[in-house]
Every structure is written in structure tokens, then in C-alpha cells.
Protein backbone atom coordinates (compact mmCIF):
# COMPACT_ATOMS: atom_id res chain seq x y z
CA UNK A 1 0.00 0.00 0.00
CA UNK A 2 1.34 3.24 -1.27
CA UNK A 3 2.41 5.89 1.34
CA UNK A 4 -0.94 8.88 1.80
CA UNK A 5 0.36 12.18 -0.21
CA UNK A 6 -2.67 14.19 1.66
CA UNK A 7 -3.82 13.75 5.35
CA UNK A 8 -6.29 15.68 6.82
CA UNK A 9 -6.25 14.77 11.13
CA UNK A 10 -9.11 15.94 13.43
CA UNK A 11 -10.13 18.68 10.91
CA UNK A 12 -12.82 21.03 12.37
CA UNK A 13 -13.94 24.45 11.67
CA UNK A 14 -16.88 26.53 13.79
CA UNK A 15 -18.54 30.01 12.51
CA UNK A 16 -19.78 31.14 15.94
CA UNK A 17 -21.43 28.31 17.60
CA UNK A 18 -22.28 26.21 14.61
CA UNK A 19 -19.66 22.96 14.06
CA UNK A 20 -19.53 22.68 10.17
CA UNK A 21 -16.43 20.07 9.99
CA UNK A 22 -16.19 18.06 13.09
CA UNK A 23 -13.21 16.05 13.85
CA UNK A 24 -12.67 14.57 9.71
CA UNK A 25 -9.45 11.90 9.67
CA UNK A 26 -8.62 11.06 6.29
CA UNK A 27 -5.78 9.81 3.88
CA UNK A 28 -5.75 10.42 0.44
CA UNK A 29 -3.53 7.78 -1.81
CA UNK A 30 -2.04 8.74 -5.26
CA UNK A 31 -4.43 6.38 -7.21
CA UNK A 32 -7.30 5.88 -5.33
CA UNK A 33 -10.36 7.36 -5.56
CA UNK A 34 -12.02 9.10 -2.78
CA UNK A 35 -15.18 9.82 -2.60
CA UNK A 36 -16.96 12.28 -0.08
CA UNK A 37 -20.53 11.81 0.22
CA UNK A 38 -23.28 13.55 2.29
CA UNK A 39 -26.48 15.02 1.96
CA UNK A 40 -26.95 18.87 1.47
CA UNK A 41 -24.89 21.13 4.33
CA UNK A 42 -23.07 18.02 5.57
CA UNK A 43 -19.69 20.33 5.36
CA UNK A 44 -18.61 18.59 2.39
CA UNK A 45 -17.36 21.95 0.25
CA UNK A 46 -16.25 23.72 3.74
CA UNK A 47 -14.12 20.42 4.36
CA UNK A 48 -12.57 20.74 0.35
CA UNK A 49 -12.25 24.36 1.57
CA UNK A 50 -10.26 23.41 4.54
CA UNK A 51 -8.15 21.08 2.69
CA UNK A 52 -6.97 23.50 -0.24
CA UNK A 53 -6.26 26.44 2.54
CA UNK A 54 -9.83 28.36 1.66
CA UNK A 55 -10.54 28.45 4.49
CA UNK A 56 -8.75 28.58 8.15
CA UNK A 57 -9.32 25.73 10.48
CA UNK A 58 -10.46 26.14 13.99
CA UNK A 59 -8.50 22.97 14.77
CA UNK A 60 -6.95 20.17 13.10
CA UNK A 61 -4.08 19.71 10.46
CA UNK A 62 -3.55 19.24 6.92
CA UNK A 63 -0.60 16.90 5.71
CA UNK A 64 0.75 17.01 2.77
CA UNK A 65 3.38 14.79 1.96
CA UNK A 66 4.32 14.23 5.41
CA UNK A 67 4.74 17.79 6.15
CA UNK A 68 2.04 19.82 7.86
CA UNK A 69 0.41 21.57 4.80
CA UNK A 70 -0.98 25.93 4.99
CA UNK A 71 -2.72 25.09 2.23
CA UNK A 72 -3.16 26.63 -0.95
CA UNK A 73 -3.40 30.49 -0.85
CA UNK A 74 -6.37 31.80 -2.76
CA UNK A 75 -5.86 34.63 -4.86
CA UNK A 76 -8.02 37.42 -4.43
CA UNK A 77 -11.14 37.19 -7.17
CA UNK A 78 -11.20 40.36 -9.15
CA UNK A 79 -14.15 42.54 -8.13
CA UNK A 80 -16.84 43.93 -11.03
CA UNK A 81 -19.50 45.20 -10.83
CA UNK A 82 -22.25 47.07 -13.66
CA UNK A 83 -25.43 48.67 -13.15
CA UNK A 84 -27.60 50.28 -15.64
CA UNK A 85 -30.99 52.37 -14.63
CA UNK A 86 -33.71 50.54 -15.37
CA UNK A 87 -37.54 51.90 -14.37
CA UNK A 88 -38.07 48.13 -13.78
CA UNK A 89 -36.52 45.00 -14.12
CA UNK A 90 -36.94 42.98 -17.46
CA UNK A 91 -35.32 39.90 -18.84
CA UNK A 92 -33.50 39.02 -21.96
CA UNK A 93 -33.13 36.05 -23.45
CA UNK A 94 -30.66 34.93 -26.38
């Protein structure tokens, strides 16, 4: 069995007094598939989040490789915005 290249250990993340991630072990294999399953606001995309450095986690570590991980940094997303006066809204379609 090949060596994990990611570990997540005890992952957990709160937003006030809400638990989203709770305490989520897991080792990820080159080769394997993984699968994460749950049903609707299980803390599925918060725990990918966690893992890729989204987000920051209230406790818990990521591994990668061995090492303990920061996670990816996210770049800032570039901000736009448009507006256009309009007496009401209406819809277009192509």
C-alpha cells in the first residue's frame, strides 16, 4: 500500500457556535479514488475548503506529503460590478 500524499487529522472548523467540519481523519492515496458523500450542508465543500487552505481551520491539520500543509493560498477574485438604470426589471433572453 502506497504511502498517503494528503492527510487531513481531526479537521474542524466553527462560525460562531455552529460545528460545520467536526473532527474529519482522512488519507488520500495517489491512485485511489475518494469519494466524499453527504447530503446537502453536511460540510462537504467547507471540508474541500479546509483542505486546499480556503478556508482557516479552527483545529486540526492538513498533511501534505508528510509535512504539515498551509494550504493553498487563494488569490483574491477580481471585483466587477455594472449597473444600468432601469424603471423596472426585465429579462433578456438569447
Amino acid at each position: 500500500m502506497t504511502q498517503p500524499s494528503l492527510v487531513t487529522q481531526d479537521l474542524t472548523i466553527r462560525f460562531g457556535g455552529h460545528v460545520a467540519v467536526n473532527q474529519v481523519s482522512c488519507a488520500f492515496r495517489p491512485g485511489e479514488l475518494t469519494v466524499i458523500v453527504g447530503p446537502n450542508g453536511a460540510g462537504k465543500t467547507t471540508y474541500f475548503n479546509l483542505i486546499s487552505g480556503q478556508l482557516p481551520a479552527t483545529s486540526g491539520r492538513v498533511l501534505k506529503d508528510g509535512s504539515t500543509s498551509p494550504g493553498c493560498r487563494p488569490r483574491p477574485a477580481p471585483i466587477t460590478a455594472s449597473a444600468a438604470p432601469s424603471s423596472s426589471p426585465t429579462c433578456s433572453r438569447r
